[in-house]
Structure formats: structure tokens, C-alpha cells
Protein backbone atom coordinates (compact mmCIF):
# COMPACT_ATOMS: atom_id res chain seq x y z
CA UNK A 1 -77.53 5.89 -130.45
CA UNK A 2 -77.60 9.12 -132.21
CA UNK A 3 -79.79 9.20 -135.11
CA UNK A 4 -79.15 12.90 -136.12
CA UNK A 5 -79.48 13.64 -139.90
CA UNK A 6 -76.26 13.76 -141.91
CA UNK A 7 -74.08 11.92 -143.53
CA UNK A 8 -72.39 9.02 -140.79
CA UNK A 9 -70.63 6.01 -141.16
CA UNK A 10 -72.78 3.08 -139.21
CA UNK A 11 -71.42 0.03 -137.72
CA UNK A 12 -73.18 -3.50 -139.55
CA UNK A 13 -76.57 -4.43 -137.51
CA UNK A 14 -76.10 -6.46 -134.65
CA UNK A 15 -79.41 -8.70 -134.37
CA UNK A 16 -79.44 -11.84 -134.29
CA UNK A 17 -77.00 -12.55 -136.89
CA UNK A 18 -74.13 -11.67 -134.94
CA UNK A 19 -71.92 -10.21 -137.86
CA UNK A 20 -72.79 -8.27 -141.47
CA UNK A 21 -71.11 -7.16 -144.06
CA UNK A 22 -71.39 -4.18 -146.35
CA UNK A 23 -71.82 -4.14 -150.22
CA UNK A 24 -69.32 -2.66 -152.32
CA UNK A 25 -71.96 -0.92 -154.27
CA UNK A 26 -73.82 1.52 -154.33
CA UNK A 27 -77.65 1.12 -152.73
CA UNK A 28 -80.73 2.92 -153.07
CA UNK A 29 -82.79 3.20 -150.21
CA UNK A 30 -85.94 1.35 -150.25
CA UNK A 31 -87.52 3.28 -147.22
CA UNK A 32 -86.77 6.45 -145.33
CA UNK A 33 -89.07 7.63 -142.90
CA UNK A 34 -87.65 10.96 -141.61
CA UNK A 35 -83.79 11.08 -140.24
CA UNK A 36 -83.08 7.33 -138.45
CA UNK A 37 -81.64 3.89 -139.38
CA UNK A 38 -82.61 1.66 -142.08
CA UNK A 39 -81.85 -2.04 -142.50
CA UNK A 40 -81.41 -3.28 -145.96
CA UNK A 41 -81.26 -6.91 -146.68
CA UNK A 42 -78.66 -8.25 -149.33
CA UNK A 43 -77.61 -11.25 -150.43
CA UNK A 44 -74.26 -12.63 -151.41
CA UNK A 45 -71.21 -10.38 -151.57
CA UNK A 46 -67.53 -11.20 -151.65
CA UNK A 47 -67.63 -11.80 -148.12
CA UNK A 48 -70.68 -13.66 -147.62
CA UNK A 49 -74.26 -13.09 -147.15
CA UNK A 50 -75.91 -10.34 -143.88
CA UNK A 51 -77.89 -7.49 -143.80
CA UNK A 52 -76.16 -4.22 -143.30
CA UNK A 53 -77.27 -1.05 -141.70
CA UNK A 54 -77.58 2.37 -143.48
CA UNK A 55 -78.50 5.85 -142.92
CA UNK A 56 -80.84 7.18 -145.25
CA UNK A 57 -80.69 11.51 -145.79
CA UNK A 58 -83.52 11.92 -147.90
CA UNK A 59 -84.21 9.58 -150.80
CA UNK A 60 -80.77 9.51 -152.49
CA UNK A 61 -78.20 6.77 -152.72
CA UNK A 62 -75.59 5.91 -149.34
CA UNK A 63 -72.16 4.61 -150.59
CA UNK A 64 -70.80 2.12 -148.59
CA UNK A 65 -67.59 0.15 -149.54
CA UNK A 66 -66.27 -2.81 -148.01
CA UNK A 67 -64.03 -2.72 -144.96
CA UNK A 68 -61.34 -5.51 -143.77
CA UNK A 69 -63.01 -7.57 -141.29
């Protein structure tokens, strides 16, 4: 996995639950430690409810919109 700094669409976390799905808002990140891969929780959406993963440049906001499952 290539955590490089920059700008990068990421693929939803695969944990435990299997499948996520992104927000179609935007989010502010709640913790960035350096370049690497958050996980923000969030509850319902218009698909359901997951935890998505985001990269986090800085302490700005990552736009994510929803994709077609």
C-alpha cells in the first residue's frame, strides 16, 4: 500500500465489515498524523451505514462523493 502524500482516491476499508460506503459530503479530518490513512466513522448515508477510508494532506477537508456500488 502506498501511503505517499498527495491527493489519491482510496478504496472503502476492508476490516471486518466487509463493505463501506462513502459520504456525499464533504469531511473534515479529525486526525492526521503525518502523510498515511485515516479511518473515519459515519453513520447513515443514502446507502447505508460503514466507515470509509480517507487520506488526510494536512488538516484540510477530502471530498469524497458517492460511487455506484
Amino acid at each position: 500500500m502506498d501511503t505517499s502524500n498527495g491527493p489519491r482516491e482510496v478504496p472503502a476499508c476492508n476490516k471486518t465489515t466487509g463493505q463501506a460506503v462513502r459520504p456525499v459530503f464533504n469531511v473534515r479530518c479529525p486526525c492526521c498524523a503525518g502523510t498515511g490513512w485515516i479511518e473515519s466513522g459515519f453513520s447513515y448515508s443514502n446507502v447505508g451505514s460503514g466507515r470509509s477510508c480517507r487520506s488526510c494532506y494536512g488538516t484540510g477537508f477530502v471530498e469524497q462523493e458517492v460511487r455506484d456500488a
